[in-house]
Protein backbone atom coordinates (compact mmCIF):
# COMPACT_ATOMS: atom_id res chain seq x y z
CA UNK A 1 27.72 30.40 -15.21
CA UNK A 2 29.39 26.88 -15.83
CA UNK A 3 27.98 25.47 -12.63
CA UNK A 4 24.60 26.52 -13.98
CA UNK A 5 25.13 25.00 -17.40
CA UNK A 6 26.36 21.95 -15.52
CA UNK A 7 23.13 21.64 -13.69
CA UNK A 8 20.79 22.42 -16.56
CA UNK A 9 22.74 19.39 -18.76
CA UNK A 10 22.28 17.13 -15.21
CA UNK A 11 18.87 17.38 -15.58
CA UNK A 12 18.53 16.76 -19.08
CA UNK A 13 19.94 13.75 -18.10
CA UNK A 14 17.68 13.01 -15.99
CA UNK A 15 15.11 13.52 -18.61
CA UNK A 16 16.66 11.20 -20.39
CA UNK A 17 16.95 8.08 -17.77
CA UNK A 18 13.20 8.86 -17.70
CA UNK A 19 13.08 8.23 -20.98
CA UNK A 20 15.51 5.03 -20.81
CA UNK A 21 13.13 3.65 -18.28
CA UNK A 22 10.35 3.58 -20.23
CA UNK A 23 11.87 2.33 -23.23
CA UNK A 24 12.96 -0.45 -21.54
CA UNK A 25 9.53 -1.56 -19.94
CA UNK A 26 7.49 -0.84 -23.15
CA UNK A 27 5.86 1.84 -21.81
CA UNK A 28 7.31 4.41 -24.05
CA UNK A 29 7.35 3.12 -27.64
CA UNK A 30 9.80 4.60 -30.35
CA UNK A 31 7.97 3.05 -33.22
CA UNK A 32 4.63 4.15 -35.00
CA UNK A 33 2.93 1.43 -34.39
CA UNK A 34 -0.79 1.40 -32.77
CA UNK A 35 -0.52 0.54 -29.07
CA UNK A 36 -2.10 -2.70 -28.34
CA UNK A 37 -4.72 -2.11 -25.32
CA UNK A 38 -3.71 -5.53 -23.19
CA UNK A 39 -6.56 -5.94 -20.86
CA UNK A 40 -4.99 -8.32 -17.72
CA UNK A 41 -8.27 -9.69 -16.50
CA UNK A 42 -8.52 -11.22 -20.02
CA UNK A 43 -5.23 -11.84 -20.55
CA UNK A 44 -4.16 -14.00 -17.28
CA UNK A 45 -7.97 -14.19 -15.48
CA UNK A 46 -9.16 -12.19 -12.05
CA UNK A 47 -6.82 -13.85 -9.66
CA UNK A 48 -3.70 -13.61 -11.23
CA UNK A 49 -4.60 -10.28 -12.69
CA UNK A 50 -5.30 -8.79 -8.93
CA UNK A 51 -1.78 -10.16 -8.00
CA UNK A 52 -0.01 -8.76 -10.78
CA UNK A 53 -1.95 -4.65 -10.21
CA UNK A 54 -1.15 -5.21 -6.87
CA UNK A 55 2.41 -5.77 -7.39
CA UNK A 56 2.89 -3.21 -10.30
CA UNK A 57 1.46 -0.44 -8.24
CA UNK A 58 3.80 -0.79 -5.09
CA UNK A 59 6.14 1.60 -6.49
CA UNK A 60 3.53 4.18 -6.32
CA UNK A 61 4.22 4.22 -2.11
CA UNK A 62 7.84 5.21 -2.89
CA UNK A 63 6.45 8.48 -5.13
CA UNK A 64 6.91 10.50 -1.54
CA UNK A 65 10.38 10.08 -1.69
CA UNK A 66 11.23 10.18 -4.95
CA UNK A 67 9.19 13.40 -5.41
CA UNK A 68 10.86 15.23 -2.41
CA UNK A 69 14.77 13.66 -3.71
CA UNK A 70 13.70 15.61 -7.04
CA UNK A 71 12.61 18.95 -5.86
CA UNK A 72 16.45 18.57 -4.17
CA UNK A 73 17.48 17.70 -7.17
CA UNK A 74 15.72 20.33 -9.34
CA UNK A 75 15.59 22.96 -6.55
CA UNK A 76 19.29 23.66 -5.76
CA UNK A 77 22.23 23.79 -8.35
CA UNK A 78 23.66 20.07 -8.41
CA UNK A 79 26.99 21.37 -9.13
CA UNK A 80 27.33 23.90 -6.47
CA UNK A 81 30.29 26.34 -6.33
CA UNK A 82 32.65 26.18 -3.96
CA UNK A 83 32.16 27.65 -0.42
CA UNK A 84 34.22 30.68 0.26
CA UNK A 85 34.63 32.26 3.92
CA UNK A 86 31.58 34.59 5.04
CA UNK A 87 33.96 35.71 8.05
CA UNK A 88 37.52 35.34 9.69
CA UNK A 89 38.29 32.12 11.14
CA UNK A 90 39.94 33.80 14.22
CA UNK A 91 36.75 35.24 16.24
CA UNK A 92 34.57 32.35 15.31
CA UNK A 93 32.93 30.38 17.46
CA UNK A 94 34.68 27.26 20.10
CA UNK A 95 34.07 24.01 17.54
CA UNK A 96 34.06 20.67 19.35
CA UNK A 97 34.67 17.83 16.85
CA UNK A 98 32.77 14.65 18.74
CA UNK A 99 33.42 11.25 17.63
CA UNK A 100 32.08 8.51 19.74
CA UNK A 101 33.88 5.03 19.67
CA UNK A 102 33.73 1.50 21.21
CA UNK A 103 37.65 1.62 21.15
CA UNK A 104 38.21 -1.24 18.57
CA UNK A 105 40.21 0.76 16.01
CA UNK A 106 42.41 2.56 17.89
CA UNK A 107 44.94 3.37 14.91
CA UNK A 108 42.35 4.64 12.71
CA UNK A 109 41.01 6.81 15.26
CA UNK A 110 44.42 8.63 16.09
CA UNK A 111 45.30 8.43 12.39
CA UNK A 112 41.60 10.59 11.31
CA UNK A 113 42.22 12.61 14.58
CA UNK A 114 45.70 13.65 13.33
CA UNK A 115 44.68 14.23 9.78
CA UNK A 116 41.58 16.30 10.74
CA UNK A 117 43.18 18.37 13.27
CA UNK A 118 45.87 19.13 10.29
CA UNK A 119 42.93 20.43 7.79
CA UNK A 120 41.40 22.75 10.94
CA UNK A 121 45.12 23.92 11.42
CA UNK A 122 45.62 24.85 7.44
CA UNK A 123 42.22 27.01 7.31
CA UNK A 124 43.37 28.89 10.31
CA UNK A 125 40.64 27.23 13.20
CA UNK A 126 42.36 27.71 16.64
CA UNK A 127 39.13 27.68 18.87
CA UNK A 128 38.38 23.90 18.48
CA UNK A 129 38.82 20.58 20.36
CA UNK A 130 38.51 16.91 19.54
CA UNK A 131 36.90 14.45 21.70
CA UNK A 132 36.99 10.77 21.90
CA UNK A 133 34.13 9.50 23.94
CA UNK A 134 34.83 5.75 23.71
CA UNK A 135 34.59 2.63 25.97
CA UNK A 136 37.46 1.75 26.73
CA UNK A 137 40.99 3.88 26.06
CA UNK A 138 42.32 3.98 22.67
CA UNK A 139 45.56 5.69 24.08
CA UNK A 140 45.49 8.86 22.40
CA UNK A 141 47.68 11.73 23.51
CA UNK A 142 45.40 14.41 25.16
CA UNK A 143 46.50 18.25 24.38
CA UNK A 144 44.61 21.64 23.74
CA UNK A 145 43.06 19.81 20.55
CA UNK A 146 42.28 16.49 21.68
CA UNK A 147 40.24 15.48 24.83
CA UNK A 148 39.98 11.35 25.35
CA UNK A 149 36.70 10.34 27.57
CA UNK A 150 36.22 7.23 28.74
CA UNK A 151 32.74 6.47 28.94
CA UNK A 152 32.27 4.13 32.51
CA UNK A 153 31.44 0.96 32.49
CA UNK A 154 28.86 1.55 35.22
CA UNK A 155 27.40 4.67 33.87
CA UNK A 156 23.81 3.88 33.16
CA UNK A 157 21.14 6.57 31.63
CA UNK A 158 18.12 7.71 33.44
CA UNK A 159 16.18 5.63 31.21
CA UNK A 160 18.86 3.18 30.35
CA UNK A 161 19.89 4.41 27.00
CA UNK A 162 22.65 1.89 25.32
CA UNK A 163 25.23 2.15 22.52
CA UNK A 164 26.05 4.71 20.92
CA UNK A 165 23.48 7.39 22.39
CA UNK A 166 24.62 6.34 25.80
CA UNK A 167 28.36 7.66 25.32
CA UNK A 168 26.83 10.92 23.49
CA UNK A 169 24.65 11.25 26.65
CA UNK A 170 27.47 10.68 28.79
CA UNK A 171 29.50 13.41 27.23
CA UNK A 172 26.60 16.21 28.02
CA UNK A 173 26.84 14.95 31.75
CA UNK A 174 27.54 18.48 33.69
CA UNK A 175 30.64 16.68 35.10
CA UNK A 176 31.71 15.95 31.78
CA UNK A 177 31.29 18.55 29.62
CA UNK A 178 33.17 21.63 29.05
CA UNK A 179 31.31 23.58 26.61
CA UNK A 180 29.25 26.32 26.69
CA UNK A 181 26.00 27.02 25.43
CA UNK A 182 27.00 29.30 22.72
CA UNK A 183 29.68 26.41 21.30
CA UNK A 184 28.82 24.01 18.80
CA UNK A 185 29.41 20.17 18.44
CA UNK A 186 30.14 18.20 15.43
CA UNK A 187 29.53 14.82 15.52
CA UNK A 188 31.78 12.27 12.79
CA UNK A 189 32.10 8.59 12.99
CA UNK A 190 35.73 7.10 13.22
CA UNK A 191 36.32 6.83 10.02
CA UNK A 192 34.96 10.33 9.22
CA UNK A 193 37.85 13.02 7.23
CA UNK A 194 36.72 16.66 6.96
CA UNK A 195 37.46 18.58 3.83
CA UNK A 196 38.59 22.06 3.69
CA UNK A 197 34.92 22.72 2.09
CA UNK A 198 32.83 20.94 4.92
CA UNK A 199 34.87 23.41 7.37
CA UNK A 200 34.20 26.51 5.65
CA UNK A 201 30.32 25.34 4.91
CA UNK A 202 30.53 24.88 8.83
CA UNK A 203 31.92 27.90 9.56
CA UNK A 204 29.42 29.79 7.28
CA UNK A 205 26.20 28.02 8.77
CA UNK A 206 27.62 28.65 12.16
CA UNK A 207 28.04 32.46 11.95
CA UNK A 208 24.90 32.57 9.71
CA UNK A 209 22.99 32.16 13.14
CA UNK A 210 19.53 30.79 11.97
CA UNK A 211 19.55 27.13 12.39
CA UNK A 212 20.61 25.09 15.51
CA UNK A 213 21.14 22.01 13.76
CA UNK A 214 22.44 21.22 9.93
CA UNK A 215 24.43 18.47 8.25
CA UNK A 216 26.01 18.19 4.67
CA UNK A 217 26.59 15.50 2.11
CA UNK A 218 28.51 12.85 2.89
CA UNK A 219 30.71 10.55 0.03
CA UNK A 220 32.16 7.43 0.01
CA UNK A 221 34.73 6.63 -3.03
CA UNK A 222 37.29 8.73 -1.79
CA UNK A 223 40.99 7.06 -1.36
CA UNK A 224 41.03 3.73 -1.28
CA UNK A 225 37.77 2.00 -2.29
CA UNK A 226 37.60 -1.39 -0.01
CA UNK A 227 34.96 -3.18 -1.78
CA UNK A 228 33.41 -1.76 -5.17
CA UNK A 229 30.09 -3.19 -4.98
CA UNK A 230 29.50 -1.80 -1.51
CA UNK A 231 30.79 1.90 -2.09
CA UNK A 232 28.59 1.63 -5.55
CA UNK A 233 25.84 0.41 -3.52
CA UNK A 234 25.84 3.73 -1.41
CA UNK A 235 25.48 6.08 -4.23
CA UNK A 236 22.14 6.31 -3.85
CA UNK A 237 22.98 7.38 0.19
CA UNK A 238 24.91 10.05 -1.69
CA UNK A 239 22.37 11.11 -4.01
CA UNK A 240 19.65 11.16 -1.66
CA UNK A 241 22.10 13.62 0.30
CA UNK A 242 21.30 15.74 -2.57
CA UNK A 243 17.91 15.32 -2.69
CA UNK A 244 15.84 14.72 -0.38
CA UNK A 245 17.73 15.99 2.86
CA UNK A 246 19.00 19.08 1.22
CA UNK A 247 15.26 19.89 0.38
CA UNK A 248 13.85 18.97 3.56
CA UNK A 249 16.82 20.56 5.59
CA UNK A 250 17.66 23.56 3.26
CA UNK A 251 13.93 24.48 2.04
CA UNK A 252 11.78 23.12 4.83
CA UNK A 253 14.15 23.68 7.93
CA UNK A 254 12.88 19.85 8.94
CA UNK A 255 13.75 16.42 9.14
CA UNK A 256 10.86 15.22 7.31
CA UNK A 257 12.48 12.02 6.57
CA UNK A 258 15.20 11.94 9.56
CA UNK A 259 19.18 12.86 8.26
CA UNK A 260 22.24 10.78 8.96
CA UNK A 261 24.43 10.21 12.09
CA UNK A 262 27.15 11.63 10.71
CA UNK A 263 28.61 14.85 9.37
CA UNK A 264 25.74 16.42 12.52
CA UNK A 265 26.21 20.12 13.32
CA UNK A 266 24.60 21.19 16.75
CA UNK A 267 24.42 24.31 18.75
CA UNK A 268 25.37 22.93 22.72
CA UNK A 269 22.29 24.33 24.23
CA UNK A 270 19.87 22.74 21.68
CA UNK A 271 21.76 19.40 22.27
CA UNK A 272 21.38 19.78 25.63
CA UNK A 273 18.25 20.44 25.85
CA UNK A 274 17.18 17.40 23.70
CA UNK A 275 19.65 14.99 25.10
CA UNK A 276 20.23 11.56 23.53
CA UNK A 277 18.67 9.40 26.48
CA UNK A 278 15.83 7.86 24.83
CA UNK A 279 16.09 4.38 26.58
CA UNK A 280 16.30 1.28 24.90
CA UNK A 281 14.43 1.55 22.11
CA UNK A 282 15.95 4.74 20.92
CA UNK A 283 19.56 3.45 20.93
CA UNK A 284 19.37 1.63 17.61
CA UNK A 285 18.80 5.06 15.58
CA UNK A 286 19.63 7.51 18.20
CA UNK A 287 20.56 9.82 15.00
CA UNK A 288 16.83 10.05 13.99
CA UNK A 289 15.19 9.92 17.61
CA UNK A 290 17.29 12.91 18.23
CA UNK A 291 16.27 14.52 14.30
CA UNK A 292 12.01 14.07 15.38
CA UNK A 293 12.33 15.32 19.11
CA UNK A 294 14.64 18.13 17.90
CA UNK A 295 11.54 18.89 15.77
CA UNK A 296 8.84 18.02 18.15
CA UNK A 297 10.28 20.86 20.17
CA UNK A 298 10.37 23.42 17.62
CA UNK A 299 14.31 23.22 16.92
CA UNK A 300 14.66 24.71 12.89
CA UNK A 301 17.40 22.90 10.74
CA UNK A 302 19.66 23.94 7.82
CA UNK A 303 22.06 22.61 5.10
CA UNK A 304 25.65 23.22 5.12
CA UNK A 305 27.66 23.49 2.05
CA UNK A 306 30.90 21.34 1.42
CA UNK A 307 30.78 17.46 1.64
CA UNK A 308 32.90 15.47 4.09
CA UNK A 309 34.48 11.68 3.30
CA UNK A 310 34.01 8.24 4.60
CA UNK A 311 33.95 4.68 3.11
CA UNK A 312 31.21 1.85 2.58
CA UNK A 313 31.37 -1.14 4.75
CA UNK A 314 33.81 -3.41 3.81
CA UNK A 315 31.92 -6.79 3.17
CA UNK A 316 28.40 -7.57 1.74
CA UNK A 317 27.43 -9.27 5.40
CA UNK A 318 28.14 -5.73 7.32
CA UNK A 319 26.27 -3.36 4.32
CA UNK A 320 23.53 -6.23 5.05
CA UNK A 321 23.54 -5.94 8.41
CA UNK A 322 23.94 -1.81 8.95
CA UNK A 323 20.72 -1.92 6.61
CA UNK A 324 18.91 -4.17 9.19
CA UNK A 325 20.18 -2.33 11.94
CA UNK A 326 18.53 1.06 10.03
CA UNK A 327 15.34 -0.71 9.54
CA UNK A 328 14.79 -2.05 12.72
CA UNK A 329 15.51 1.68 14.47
CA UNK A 330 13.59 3.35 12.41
CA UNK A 331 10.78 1.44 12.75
CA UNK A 332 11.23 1.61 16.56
CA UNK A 333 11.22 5.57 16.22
CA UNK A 334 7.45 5.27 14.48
CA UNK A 335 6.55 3.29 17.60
CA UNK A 336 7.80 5.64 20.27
CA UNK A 337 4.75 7.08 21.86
CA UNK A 338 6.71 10.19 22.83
CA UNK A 339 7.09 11.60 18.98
CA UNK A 340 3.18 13.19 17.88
CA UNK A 341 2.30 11.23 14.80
CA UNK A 342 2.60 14.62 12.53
CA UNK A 343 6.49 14.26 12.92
CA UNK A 344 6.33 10.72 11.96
CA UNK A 345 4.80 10.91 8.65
CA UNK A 346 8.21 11.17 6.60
CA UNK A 347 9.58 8.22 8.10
CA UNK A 348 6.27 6.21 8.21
CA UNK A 349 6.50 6.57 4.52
CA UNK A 350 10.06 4.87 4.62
CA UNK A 351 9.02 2.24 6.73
CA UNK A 352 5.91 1.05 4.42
CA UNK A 353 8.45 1.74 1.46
CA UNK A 354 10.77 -0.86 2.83
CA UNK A 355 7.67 -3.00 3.57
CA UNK A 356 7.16 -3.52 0.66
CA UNK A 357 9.77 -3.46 -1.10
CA UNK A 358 10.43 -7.74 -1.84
CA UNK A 359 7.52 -7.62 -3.77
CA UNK A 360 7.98 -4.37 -5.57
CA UNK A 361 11.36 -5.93 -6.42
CA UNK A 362 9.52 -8.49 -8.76
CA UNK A 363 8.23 -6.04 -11.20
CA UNK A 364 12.23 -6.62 -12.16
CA UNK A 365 11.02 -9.49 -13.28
CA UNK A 366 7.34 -9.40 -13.86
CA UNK A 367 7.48 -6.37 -15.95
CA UNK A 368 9.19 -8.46 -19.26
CA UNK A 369 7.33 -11.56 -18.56
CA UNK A 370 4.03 -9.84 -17.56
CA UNK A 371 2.79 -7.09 -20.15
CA UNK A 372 -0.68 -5.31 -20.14
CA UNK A 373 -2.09 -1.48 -20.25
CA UNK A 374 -2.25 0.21 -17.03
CA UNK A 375 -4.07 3.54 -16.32
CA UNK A 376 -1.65 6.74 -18.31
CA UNK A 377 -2.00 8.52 -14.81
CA UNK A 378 -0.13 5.24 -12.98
CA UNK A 379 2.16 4.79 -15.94
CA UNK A 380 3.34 8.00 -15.83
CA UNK A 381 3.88 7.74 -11.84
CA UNK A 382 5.48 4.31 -12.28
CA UNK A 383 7.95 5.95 -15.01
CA UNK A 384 9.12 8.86 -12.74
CA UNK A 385 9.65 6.93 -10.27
CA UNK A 386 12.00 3.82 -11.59
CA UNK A 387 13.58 6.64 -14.21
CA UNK A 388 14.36 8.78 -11.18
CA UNK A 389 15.58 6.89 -8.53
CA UNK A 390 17.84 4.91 -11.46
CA UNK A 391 19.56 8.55 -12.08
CA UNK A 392 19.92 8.80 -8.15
CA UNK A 393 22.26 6.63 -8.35
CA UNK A 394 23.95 7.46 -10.86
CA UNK A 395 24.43 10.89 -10.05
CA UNK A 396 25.48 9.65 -6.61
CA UNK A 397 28.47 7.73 -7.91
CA UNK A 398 29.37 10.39 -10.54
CA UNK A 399 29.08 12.81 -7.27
CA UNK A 400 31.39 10.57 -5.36
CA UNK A 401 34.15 10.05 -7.28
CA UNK A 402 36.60 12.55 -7.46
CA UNK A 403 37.02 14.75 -11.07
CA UNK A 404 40.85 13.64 -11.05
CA UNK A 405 39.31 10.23 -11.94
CA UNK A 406 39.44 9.36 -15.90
CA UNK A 407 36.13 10.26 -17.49
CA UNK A 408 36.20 6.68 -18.73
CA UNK A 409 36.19 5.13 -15.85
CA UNK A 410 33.61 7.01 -14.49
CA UNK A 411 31.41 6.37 -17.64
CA UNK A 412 32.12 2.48 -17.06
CA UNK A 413 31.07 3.07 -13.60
CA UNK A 414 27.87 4.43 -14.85
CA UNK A 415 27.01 1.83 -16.88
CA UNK A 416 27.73 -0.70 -14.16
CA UNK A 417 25.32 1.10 -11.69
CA UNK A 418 22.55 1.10 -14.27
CA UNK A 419 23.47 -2.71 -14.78
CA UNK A 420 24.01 -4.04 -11.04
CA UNK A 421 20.70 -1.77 -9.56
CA UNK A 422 18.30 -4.79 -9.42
CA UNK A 423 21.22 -6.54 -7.42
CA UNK A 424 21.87 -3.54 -5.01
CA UNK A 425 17.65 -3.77 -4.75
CA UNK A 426 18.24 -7.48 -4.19
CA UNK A 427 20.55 -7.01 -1.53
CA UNK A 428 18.31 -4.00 0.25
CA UNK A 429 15.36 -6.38 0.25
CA UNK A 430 17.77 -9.00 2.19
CA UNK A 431 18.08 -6.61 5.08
CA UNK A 432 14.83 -5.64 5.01
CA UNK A 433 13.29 -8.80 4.88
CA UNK A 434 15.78 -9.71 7.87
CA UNK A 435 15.02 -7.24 10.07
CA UNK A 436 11.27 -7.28 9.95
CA UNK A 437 11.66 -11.39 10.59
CA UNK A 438 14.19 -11.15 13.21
CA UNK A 439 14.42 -9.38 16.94
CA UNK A 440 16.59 -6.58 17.08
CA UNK A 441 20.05 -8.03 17.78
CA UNK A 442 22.08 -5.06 18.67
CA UNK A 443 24.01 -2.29 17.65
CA UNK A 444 26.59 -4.69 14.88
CA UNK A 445 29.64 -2.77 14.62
CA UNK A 446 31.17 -3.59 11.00
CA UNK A 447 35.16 -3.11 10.29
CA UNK A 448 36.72 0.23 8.94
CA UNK A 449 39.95 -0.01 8.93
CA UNK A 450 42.12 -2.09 6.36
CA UNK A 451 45.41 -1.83 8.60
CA UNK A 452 44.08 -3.18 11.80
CA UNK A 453 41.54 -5.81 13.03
CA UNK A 454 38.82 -5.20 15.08
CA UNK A 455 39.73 -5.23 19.36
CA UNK A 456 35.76 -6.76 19.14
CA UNK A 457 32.70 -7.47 16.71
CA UNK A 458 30.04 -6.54 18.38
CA UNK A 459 28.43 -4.92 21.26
């Protein structure tokens, strides 16, 4: 019952950022005074009045998004229980925990190896294996647990896939891989820690049976917090993880709008049969080239229950240049002829989203300066959306940082997020802007571990 309350009084809250929101613009007036009818074509002539619709209706583009991160919101209990063992640990499936690597943090790979292999050990998992698939050897001791492979130098794709997809390819090579088809793979980045919840939500999704492929939320204030304004930054990643990929994963069983690299559960023989060699193009976002062919060929997804850790870049240059890198593959995945349009119209939606963007960014700024009426229907759109996707992120950071945390901290934090959002937007715009102006440079590796530098930058 208290995890119901909990989620009733979160969306009261949200209610009230609605609220907040338009109080702040003028649209919502607390006084009794008539509201005056400002007509902009009078007000500031035709041209300048076009400009200014134009730009105050951009937001509308985004209402996809924020309506589906609601129904997530609204739909499922925010403050979910606790995940509790459907089934013994000890006839469960064979688990291989994948985590790919260009080898240039050696120590924090052995050190999250060590400490993940310790959290499998303390549930009870014996039927599991880690793999390294990295570049070049990091020098980890290989056992029954842990399996080190060394991607080739030479090894080359049937259509020439690169990066990251190119060692995950390399791993389902039938002289590589060990697993059956009735095993399952989890895929974690380097700096990726499983909790004891993300294990049993696993575990429970796994023996559940329906779903070949599922992922869970993923936070980023756990530990040691590197940089503040990057890991506050990412609690809208956090809250969309609650939102709109729980809905479209847990409710729709589809990627509507892709999922994360990260935190990826996959049956072997689904993997398989998708494979990550999408050539060049599909190397930059191999996560959702995989998420719309997995679709394309019928493949149903779920949500799994428990959230596992990881941290925000470490400097405003690498959050600005992941973003780009995002963009840019994305936007390559709408081009790929291969993917039927239908299976493209969630991330289409992201793409014009970040299109425009810079200029829906001014209404930060136009809005005070710039006042006139505007039809109730778009007001009321215009409202949901800024009040909403405020709270997202919001409820992100509240989501990532742990309850052992002082409540005022966390209430400070709040009111910082709510503060710093048009600089976060700012900053978004940045990458955007970048990657839609530049050629795609790459796959930029940024830095995740404090205690050792970086064997290389990029690749």
């Amino acid at each position: 019952m208290y995890h119901y309350i909990r989620h009733i009084l979160t969306l009261l809250v949200l209610c009230l950022f609605i609220i907040f929101v338009g109080v702040g613009s003028g649209s919502i007036r607390l006084d009794n005074k008539p509201h005056k009818i400002i007509d902009p074509f009078k007000e500031y002539g035709t041209f300048w009045a076009c400009i200014l619709l134009f730009i105050r209706f951009l937001p509308v583009i985004t209402l996809p998004l924020a309506l589906f991160n609601f129904l997530g919101i609204v739909c499922f209990n925010t403050h979910p229980v606790k995940p509790a063992l459907k089934a013994s640990v000890l006839f469960g499936p064979f688990l291989c925990f994948r985590v790919v690597t260009r080898g240039m943090f050696p120590a924090l790979v052995k050190r999250n190896v060590e400490r993940n292999i310790e959290k499998c050990i303390k549930l009870g998992l014996t039927n599991f294996v880690f793999e390294i698939a990295t570049d070049s050897s990091i020098g980890i001791q290989s056992s029954g647990q842990v399996r080190e492979i060394v991607v080739p130098e030479k090894y080359q794709t049937k259509n020439g896939t690169l990066y990251k997809a190119r060692a995950l390819q390399y791993c389902l090579e039938e002289e590589v891989n060990i697993l059956s088809d009735n095993d399952w793979i989890i895929h974690l980045d380097e700096e990726t820690l499983i909790t004891e919840n993300s294990l049993i939500g696993i575990i429970n999704f796994i023996n559940d049976g329906t779903y070949s492929f599922g992922q869970g939320v993923i936070t980023y204030a756990n530990e040691e917090i590197v940089n503040w304004f990057t890991t506050l930054a990412d609690s809208i990643r956090v809250g969309m993880d609650y939102g709109i990929i729980r809905f479209t994963l847990g409710a729709l069983h589809r990627p509507l709008f892709s999922w994360k690299g990260s935190f990826v559960v996959s049956n072997v023989k689904a993997e398989r049969d998708i494979t990550y060699d999408f050539g060049k193009n599909g190397s930059i976002a191999e996560d959702c080239f995989f998420a719309l062919h997995a679709w394309n060929k019928g493949y149903k997804f779920g949500w799994i229950q428990g959230e596992m850790w990881e941290k925000s870049t470490f400097t405003v240059s690498d959050f600005i240049k992941q973003r780009k890198r995002w963009v840019q593959g994305i936007i390559m995945a709408l081009l790929h002829s291969d993917i039927s349009l239908k299976y493209k119209i969630g991330i289409l939606n992201i793409i014009v989203s970040w299109y425009v963007m810079p200029l829906s960014t001014l209404n930060l700024i136009l809005i005070p300066l710039f006042n006139f009426t505007v039809s109730p229907i778009i007001n009321c759109i215009l409202l949901f959306v800024g009040g909403f996707m405020t709270f997202l992120f919001t409820f992100g950071a509240v989501k990532s940082f742990s309850s052992k945390r002082h409540t005022l901290l966390l209430i400070v934090l709040v009111i910082v997020i709510v503060i710093m959002i048009p600089v976060f937007t700012m900053v978004e715009t940045i990458a955007v802007v970048w990657a839609v102006c530049s050629r795609q440079g790459g796959f930029h590796i940024v830095k995740k571990d404090i205690q050792e530098s970086p064997i290389m930058s990029t690749v």
